[in-house]
Protein backbone atom coordinates (compact mmCIF):
# COMPACT_ATOMS: atom_id res chain seq x y z
CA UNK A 1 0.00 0.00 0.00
CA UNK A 2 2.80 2.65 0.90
CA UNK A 3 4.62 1.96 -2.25
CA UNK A 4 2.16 3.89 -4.38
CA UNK A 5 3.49 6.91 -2.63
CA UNK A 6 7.20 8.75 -4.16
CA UNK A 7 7.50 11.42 -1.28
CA UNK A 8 8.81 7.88 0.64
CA UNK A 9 11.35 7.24 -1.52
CA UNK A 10 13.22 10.94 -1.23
CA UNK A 11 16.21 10.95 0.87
CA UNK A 12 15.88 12.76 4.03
CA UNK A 13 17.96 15.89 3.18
CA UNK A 14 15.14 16.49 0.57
CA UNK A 15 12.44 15.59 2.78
CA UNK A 16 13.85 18.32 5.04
CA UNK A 17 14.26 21.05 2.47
CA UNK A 18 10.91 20.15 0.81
CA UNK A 19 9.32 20.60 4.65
CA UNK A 20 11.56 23.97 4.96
CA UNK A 21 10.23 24.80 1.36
CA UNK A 22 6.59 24.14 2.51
CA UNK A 23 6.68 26.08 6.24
CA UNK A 24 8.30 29.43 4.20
CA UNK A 25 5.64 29.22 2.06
CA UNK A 26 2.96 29.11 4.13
CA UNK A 27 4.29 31.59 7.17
CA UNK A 28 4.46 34.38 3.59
CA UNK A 29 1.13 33.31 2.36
CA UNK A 30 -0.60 33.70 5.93
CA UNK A 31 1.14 37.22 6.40
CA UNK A 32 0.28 38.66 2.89
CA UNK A 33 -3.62 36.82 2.62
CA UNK A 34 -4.01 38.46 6.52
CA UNK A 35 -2.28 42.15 4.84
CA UNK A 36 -4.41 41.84 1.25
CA UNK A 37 -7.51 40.88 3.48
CA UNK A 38 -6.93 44.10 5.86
CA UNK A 39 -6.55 46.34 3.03
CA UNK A 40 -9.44 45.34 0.55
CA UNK A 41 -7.08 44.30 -1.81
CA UNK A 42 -9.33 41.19 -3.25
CA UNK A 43 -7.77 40.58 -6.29
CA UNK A 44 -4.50 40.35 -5.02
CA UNK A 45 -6.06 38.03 -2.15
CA UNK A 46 -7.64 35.58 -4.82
CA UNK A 47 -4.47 35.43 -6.92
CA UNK A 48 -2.31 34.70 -3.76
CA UNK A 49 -4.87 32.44 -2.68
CA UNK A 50 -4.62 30.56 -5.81
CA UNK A 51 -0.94 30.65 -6.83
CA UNK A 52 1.49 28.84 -5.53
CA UNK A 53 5.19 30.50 -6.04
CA UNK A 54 7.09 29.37 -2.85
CA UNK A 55 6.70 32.73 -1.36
CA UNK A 56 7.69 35.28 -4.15
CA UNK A 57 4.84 36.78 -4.88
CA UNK A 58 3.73 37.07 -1.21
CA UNK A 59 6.94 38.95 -0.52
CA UNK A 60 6.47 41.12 -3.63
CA UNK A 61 3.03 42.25 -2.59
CA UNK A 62 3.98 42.61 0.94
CA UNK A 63 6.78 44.99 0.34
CA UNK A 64 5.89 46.95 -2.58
CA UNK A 65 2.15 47.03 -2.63
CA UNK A 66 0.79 46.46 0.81
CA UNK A 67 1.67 50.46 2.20
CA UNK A 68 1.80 50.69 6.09
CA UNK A 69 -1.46 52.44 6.83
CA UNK A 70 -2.60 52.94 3.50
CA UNK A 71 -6.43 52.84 2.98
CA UNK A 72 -8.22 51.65 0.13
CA UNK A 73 -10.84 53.47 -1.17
CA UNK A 74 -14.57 51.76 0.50
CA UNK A 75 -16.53 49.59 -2.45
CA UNK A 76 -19.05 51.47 -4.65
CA UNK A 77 -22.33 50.52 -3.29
CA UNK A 78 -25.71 50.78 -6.36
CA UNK A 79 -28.20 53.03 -4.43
């Protein structure tokens, strides 16, 4: 049953860099979905919800389009 399953088969240096790989991925996700959710920024939140790019794009949009106490504008509401 467990020999259907490749991961097993990896040696344990990649096992541990594949683990590192996934933890800094999802500690830049968390931060930027919690700083894209704050600021209104729903496309970017759906794209980085979506995509998976180890962390790249998460740092991007943390440090060059998520501005410290910026506020977005509040969504156009039909009267």
């Amino acid at each position: 049953m467990w020999h259907n399953y490749p991961i097993l088969a990896l040696s344990p240096g990649v096992k541990l860099a594949l683990a590192v790989l996934i933890i800094w991925s999802l500690v830049w996700k968390g931060i930027a979905l919690w700083k894209a959710a704050r600021n209104s920024h729903t496309a970017w939140y759906v794209i980085m919800l979506i995509i998976n790019t180890a962390g790249i794009l998460e740092i991007i949009y943390i440090f060059g389009f998520s501005k410290k106490g910026q506020k977005s504008l509040p969504p156009i509401t039909n009267l």
